[in-house]
Protein backbone atom coordinates (compact mmCIF):
# COMPACT_ATOMS: atom_id res chain seq x y z
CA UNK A 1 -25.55 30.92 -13.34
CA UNK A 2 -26.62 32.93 -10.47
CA UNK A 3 -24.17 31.75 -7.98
CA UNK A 4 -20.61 32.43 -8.26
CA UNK A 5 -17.81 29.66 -7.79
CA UNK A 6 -17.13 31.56 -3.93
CA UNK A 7 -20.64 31.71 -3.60
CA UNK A 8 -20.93 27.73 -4.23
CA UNK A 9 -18.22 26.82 -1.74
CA UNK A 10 -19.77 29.12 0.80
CA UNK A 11 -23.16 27.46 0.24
CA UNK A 12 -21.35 24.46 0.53
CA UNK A 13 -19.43 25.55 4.00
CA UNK A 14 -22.60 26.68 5.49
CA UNK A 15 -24.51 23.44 4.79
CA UNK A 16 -22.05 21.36 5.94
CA UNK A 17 -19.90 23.42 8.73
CA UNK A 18 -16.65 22.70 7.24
CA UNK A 19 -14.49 24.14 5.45
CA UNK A 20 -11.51 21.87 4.29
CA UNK A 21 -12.12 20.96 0.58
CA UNK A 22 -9.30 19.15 0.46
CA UNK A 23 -6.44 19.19 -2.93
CA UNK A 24 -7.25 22.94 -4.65
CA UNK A 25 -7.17 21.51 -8.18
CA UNK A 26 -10.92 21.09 -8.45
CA UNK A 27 -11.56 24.87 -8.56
CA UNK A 28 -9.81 25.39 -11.37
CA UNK A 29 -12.35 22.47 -13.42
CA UNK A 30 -15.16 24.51 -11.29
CA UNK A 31 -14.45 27.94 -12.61
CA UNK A 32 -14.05 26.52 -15.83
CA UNK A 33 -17.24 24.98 -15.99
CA UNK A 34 -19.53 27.86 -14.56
CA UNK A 35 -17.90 30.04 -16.92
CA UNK A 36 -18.44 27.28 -20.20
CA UNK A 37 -22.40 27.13 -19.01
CA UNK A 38 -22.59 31.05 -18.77
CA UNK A 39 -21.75 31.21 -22.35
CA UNK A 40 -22.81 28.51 -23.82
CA UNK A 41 -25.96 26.76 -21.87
CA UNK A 42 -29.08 29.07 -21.45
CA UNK A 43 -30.73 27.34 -18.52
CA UNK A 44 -34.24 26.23 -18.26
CA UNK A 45 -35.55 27.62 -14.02
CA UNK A 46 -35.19 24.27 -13.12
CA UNK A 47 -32.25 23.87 -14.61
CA UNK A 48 -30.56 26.51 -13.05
CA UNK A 49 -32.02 25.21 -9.54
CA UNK A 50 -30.93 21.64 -10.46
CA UNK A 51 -27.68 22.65 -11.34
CA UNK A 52 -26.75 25.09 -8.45
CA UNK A 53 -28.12 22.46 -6.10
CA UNK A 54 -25.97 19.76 -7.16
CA UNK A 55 -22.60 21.88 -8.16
CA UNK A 56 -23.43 22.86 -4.09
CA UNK A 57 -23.70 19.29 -2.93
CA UNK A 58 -20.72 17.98 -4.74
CA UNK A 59 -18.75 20.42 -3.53
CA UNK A 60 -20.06 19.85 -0.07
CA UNK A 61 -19.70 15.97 0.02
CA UNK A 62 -16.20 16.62 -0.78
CA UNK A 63 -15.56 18.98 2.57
CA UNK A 64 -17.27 15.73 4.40
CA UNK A 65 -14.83 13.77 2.68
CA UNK A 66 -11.92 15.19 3.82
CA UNK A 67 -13.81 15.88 7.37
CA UNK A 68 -13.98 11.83 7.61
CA UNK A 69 -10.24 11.37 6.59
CA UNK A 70 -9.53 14.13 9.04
CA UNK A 71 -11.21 12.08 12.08
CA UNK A 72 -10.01 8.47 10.71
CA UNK A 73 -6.68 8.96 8.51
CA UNK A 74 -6.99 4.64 8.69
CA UNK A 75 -9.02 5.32 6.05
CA UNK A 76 -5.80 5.58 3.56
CA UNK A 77 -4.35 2.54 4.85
CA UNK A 78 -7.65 0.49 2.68
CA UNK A 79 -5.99 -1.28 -0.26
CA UNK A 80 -8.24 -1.19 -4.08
CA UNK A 81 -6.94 -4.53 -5.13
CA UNK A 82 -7.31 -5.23 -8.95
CA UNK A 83 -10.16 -3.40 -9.71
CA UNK A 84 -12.27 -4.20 -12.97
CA UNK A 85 -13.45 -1.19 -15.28
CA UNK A 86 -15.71 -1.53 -18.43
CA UNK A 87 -14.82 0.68 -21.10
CA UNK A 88 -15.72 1.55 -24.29
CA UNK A 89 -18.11 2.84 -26.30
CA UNK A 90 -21.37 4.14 -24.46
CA UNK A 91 -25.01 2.16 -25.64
CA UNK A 92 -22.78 -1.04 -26.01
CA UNK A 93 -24.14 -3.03 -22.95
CA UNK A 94 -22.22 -1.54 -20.20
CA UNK A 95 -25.04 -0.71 -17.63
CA UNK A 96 -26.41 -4.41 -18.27
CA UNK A 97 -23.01 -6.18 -17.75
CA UNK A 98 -22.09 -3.36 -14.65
CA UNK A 99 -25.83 -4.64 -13.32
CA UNK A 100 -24.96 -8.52 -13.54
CA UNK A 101 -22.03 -8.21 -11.99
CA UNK A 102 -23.34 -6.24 -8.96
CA UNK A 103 -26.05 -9.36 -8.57
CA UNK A 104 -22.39 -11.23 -7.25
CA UNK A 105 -22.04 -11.03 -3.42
CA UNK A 106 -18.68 -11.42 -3.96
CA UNK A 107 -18.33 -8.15 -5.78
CA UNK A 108 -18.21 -4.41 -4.57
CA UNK A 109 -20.05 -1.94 -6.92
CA UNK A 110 -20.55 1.75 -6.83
CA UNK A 111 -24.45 1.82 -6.27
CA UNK A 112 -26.03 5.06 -7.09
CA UNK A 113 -27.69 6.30 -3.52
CA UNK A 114 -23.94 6.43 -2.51
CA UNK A 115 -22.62 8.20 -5.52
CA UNK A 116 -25.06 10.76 -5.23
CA UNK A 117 -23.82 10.98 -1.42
CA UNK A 118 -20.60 8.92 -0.36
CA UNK A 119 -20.78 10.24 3.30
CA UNK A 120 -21.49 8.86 5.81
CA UNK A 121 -19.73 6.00 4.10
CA UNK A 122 -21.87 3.57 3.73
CA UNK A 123 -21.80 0.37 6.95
CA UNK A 124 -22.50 -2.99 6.52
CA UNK A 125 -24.10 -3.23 9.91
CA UNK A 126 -26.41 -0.88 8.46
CA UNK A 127 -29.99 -1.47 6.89
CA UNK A 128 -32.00 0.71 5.21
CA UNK A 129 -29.87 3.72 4.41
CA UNK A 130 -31.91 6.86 3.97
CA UNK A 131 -29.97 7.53 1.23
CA UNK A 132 -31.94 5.17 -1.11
CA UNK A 133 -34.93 6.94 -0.52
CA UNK A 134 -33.31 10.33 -1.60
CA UNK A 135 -32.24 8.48 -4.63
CA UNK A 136 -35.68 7.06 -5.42
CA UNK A 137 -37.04 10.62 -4.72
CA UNK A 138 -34.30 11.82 -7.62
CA UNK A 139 -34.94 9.08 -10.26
CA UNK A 140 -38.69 10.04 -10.05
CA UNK A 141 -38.24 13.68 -10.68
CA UNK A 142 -35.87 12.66 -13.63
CA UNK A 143 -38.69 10.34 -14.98
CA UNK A 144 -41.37 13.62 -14.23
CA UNK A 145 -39.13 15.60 -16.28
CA UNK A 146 -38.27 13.62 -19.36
CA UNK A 147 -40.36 10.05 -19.39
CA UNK A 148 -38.38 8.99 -22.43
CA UNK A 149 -35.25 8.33 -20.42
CA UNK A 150 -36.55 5.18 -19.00
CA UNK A 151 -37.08 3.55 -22.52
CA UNK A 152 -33.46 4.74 -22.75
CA UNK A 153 -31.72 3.58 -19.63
CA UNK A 154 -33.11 1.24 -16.59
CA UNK A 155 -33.16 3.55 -13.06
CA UNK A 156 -33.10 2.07 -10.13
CA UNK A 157 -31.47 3.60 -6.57
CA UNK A 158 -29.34 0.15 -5.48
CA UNK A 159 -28.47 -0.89 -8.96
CA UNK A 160 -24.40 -0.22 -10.40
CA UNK A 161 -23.86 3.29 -11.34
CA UNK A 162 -21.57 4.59 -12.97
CA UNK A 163 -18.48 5.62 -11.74
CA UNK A 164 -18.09 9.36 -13.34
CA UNK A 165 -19.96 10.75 -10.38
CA UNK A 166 -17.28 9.85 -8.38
CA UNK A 167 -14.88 12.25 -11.34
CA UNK A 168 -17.77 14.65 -11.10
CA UNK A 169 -16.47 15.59 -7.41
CA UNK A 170 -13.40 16.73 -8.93
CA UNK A 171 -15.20 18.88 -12.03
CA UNK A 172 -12.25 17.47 -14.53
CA UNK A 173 -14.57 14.87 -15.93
CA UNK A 174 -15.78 15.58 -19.90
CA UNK A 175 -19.34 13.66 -18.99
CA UNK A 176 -20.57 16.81 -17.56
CA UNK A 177 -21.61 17.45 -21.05
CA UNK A 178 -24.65 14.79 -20.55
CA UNK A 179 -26.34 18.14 -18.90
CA UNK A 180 -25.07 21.20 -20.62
CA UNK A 181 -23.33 22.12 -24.05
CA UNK A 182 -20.37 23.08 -22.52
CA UNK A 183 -17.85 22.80 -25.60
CA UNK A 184 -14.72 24.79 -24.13
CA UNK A 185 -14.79 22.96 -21.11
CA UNK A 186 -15.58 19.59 -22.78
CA UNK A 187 -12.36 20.24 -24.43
CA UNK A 188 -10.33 20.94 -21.71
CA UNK A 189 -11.40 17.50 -19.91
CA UNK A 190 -10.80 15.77 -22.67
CA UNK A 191 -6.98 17.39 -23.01
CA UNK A 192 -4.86 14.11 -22.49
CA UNK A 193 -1.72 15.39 -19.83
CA UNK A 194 -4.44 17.04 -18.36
CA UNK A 195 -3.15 17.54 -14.08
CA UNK A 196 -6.52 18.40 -13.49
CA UNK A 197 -7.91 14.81 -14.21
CA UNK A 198 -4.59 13.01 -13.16
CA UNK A 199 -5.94 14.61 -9.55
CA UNK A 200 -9.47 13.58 -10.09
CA UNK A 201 -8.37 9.76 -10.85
CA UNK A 202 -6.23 10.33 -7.56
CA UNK A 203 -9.51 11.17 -5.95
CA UNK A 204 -11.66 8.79 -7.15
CA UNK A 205 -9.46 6.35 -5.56
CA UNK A 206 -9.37 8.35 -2.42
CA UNK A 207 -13.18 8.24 -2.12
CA UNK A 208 -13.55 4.33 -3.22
CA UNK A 209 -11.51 3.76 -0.29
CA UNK A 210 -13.74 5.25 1.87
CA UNK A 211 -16.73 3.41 0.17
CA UNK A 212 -14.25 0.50 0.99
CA UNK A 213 -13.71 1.13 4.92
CA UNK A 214 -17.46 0.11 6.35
CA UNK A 215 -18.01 -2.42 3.17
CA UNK A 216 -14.88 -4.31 2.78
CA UNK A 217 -14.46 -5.39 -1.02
CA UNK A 218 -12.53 -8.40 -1.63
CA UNK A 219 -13.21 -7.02 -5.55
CA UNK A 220 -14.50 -3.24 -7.12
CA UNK A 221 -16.53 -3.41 -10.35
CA UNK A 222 -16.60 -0.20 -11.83
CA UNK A 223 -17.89 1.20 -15.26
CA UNK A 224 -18.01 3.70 -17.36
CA UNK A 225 -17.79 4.89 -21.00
CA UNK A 226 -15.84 8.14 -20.01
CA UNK A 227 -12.97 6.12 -19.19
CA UNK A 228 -11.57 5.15 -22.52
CA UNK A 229 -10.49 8.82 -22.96
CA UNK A 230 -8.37 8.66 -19.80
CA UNK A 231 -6.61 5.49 -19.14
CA UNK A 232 -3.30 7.23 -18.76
CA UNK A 233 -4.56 8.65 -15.01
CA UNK A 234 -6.98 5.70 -14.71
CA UNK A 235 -3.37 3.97 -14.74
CA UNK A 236 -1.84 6.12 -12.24
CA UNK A 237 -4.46 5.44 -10.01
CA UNK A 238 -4.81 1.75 -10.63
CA UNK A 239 -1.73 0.48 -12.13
CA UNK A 240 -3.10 -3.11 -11.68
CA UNK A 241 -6.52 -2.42 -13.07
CA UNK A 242 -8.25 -5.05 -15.43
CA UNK A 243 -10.67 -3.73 -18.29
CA UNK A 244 -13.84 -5.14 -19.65
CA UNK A 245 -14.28 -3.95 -23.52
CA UNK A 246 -17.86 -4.20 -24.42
CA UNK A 247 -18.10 -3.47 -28.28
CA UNK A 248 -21.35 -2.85 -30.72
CA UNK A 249 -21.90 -1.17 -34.38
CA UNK A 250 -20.73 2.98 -33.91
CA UNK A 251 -23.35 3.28 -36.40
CA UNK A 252 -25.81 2.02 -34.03
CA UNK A 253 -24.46 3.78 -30.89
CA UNK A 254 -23.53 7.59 -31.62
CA UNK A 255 -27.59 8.12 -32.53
CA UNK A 256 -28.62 6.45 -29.51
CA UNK A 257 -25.99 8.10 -26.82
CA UNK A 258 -27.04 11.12 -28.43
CA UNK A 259 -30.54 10.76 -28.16
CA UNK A 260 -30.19 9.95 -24.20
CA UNK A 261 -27.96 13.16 -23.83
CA UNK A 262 -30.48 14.68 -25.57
CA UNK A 263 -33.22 14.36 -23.27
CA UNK A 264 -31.20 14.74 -20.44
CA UNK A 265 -30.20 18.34 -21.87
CA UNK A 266 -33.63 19.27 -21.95
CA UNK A 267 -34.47 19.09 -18.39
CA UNK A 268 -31.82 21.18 -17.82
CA UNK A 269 -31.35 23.54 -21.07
CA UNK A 270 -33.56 25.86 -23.20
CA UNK A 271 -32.00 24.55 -26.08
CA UNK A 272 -30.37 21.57 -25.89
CA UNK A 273 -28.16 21.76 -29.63
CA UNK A 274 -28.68 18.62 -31.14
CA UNK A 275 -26.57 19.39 -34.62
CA UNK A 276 -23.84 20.46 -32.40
CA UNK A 277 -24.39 17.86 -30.05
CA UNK A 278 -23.85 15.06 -33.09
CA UNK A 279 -21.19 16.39 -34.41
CA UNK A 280 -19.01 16.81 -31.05
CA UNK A 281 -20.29 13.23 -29.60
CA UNK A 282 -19.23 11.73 -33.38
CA UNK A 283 -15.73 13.58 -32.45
CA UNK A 284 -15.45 12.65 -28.93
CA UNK A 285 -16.13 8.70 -28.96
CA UNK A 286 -14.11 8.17 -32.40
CA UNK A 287 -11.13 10.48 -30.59
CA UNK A 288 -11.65 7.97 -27.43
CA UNK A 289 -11.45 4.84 -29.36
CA UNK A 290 -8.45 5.86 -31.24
CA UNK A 291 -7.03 6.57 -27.44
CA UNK A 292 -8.35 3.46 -25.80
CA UNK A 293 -6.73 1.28 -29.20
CA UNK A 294 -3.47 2.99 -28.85
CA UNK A 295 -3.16 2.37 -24.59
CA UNK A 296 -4.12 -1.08 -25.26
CA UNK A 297 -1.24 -1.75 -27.05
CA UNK A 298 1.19 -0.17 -24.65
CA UNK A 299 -0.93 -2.05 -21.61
CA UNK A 300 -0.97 -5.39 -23.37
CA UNK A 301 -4.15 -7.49 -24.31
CA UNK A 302 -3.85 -10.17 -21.82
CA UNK A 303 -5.39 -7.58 -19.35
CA UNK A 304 -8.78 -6.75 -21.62
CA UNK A 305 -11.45 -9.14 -21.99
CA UNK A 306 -13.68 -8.24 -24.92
CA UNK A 307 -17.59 -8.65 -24.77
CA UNK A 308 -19.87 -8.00 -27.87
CA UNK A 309 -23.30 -6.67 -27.31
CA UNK A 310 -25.09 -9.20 -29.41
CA UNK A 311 -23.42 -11.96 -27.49
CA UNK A 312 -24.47 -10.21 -23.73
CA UNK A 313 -27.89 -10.15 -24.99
CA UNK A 314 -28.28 -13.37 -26.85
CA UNK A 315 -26.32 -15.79 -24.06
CA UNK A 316 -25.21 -13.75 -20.44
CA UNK A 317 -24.35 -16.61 -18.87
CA UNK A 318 -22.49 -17.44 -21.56
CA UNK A 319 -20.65 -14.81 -21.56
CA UNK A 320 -20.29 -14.28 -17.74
CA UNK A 321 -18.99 -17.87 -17.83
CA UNK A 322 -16.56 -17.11 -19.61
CA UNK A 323 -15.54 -13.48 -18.35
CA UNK A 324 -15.17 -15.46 -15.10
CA UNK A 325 -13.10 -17.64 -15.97
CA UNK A 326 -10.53 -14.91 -17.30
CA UNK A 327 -11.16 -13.04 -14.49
CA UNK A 328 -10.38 -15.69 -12.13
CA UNK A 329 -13.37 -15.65 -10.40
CA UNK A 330 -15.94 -18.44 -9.18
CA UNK A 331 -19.12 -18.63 -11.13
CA UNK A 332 -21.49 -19.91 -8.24
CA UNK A 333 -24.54 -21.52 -8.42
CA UNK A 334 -26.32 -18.34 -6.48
CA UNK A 335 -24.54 -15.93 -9.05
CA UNK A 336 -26.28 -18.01 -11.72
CA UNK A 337 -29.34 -17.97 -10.19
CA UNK A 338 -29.83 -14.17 -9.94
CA UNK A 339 -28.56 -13.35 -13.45
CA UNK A 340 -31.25 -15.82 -14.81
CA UNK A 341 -33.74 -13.77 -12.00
CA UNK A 342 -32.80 -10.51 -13.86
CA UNK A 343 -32.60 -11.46 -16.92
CA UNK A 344 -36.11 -12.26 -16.46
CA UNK A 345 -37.03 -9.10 -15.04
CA UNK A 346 -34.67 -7.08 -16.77
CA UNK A 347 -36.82 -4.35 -18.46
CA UNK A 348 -36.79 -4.32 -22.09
CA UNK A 349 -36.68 -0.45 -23.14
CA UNK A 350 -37.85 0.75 -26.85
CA UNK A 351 -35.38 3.46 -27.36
CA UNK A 352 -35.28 4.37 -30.94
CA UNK A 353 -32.76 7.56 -32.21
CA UNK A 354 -33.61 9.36 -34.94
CA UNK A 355 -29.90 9.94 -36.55
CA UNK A 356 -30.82 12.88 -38.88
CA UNK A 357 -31.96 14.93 -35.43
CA UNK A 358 -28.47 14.95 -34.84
CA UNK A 359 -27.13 15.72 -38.53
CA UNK A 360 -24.97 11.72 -38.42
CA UNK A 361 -24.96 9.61 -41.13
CA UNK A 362 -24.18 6.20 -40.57
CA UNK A 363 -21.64 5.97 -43.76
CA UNK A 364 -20.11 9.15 -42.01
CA UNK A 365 -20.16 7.28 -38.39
CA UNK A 366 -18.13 3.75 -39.66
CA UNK A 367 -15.62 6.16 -41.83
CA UNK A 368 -14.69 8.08 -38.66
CA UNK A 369 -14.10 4.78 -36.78
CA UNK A 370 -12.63 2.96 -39.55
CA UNK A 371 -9.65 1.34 -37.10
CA UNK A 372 -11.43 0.50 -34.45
CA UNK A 373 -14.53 -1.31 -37.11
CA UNK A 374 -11.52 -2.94 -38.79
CA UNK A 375 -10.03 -4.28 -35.48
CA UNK A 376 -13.58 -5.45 -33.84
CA UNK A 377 -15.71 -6.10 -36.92
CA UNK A 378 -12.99 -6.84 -39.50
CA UNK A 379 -14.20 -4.12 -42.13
CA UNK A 380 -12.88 -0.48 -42.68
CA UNK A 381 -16.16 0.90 -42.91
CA UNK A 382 -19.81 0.37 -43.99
CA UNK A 383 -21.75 -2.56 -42.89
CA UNK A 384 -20.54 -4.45 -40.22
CA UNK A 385 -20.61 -8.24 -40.99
């Protein structure tokens, strides 16, 4: 990178004015980062652009965090009551069950115009944000730059996003591999008794109660995949968070998450490593499941609700119903009514992996996530029943 980790924070003070970024521990994930891309990523121009661009504005929403805190410390005194996560495996149905659940009125999701810029936090009162349109602006030079993606995952500014851009403003999230082969630092988010992520869980609750403030939430849906590696600080955050398992065939999602990562990387990279992207997202997701099996035990079942991807896709209000109804929560008639709306309208990509791109083998996929087939599919390996 061109742009040093001073320089970045000074880009970031002079945009913004400010200069209080608010608990130091993010610098350390920062550093660590710049210096994994300088060795490893070789940057495409508008990669580099891309990435010094956003590394600025990440840095520079979190000095307008702390500003707002600063002017209204009644911001701490919001309450995140029982928030819901989905975890598991990536390509298993979590962006369509995080978008149903967003259709509810009665339920507060992170939308993606205010990831991508929490402050001002978003107001009620307010219609229109500007925000949205910067978003649109941004999904449309993703599309520009690799068309694929939207046969790979639906974009859309005021739909659910997913809640590792809210981890991103604390650089001690592992997801930052989607963009860049960043291996060292990959490893180093993924370390568990990690205090680097413990503080970015502590700050993603910190900035979902700012979300909160304007747009009260009687109830936060959140999602993502990243998640199952980290449920020890999700915990300390949240110690009276539910979770959402949404399971499907490994041998069916490593190709496919690594085909969207894949395109993703080549916006942003010369060459975007797809043997050594197979191999460490085959690590990575069998490593998380054996994680996410093992803190399930010690945090008890009655607090997961498991969802199969061929049953969200054959039935959802099937399987909402009954998600509900564990959840607590009342299935209304106008809930029911916009999930049949986008279910109609939902668009149907045609994503297809190629697996040998990546060097997996589906044999090789179901061995490596033998306990977790055996638990969810009841075989060891091979086909799943």
């Amino acid at each position: 990178m061109q742009l040093t980790v001073g320089e970045l924070m000074d880009r970031a003070r002079a945009d913004t004015g400010l200069d209080d970024f608010g608990e130091p521990s993010f610098r350390a994930g920062l550093q660590r980062l710049v210096d994994s891309i300088d060795r490893h990523s070789e940057l495409t121009d508008i990669g580099l652009a891309a990435t010094e661009a956003h590394f600025v504005s990440l840095l520079a929403s979190r000095l307008q965090i702390e500003d707002w805190y600063r002017r209204h410390p009644e911001i701490d005194d919001e309450i995140i009551r029982s928030p819901v996560f989905i975890v598991g495996l990536p390509r298993t149905g979590t962006t369509a069950l995080g978008n149903m659940l967003g259709l509810d009125a009665g339920t507060r999701s992170l939308r993606g115009w205010e990831a991508l810029a929490p402050c001002p936090p978003p107001d009620i009162c307010m219609r229109d944000d500007p925000r949205i349109d910067a978003y649109t602006r941004y999904i449309a030079f993703v599309r520009a730059q690799a068309p694929s993606i939207a046969d790979a995952i639906p974009l859309n500014a005021d739909a659910p996003e997913e809640d590792y851009t809210v981890l991103d403003l604390a650089f001690a999230c592992f997801g930052m591999n989607g963009r860049y082969h960043v291996p060292d630092y990959e490893d180093w988010a993924l370390a568990e008794d990690n205090p680097e992520v413990d503080a970015a869980y502590r700050y993603h609750r910190r900035v979902l109660k700012l979300l909160q403030w304007k747009t009260p939430a009687a109830r936060w849906s959140l999602r993502t995949p990243l998640h199952s590696a980290c449920m020890r600080p999700l915990l300390k955050a949240y110690p009276d968070a539910r979770f959402i398992w949404t399971h499907r065939e490994p041998a069916k999602v490593i190709p496919s998450i690594c085909s969207l990562i894949d395109l993703t990387r080549k916006i942003y990279m010369v060459d975007s490593y797809p043997a050594a992207l197979g191999e460490r997202q085959l690590e990575q997701w069998a490593v998380s499941m054996e994680r996410l099996l093992r803190d399930r035990s010690a945090i008890g079942d009655d607090r997961f609700f498991d969802i199969y991807h061929r049953d969200l896709i054959a039935d959802p209000q099937h399987c909402l119903r009954r998600l509900y109804a564990w959840l607590g929560w009342e299935f209304s008639a106008d809930f029911s009514a916009r999930l049949a709306a986008w279910q109609r309208a939902y668009p149907k990509g045609d994503h297809r992996p190629d697996a040998a791109l990546f060097d997996l083998d589906a044999a090789a996929i179901e061995r490596r996530f033998a306990a977790y087939s055996r638990r969810f599919f009841g075989v060891a390996q091979g086909g799943i029943r």
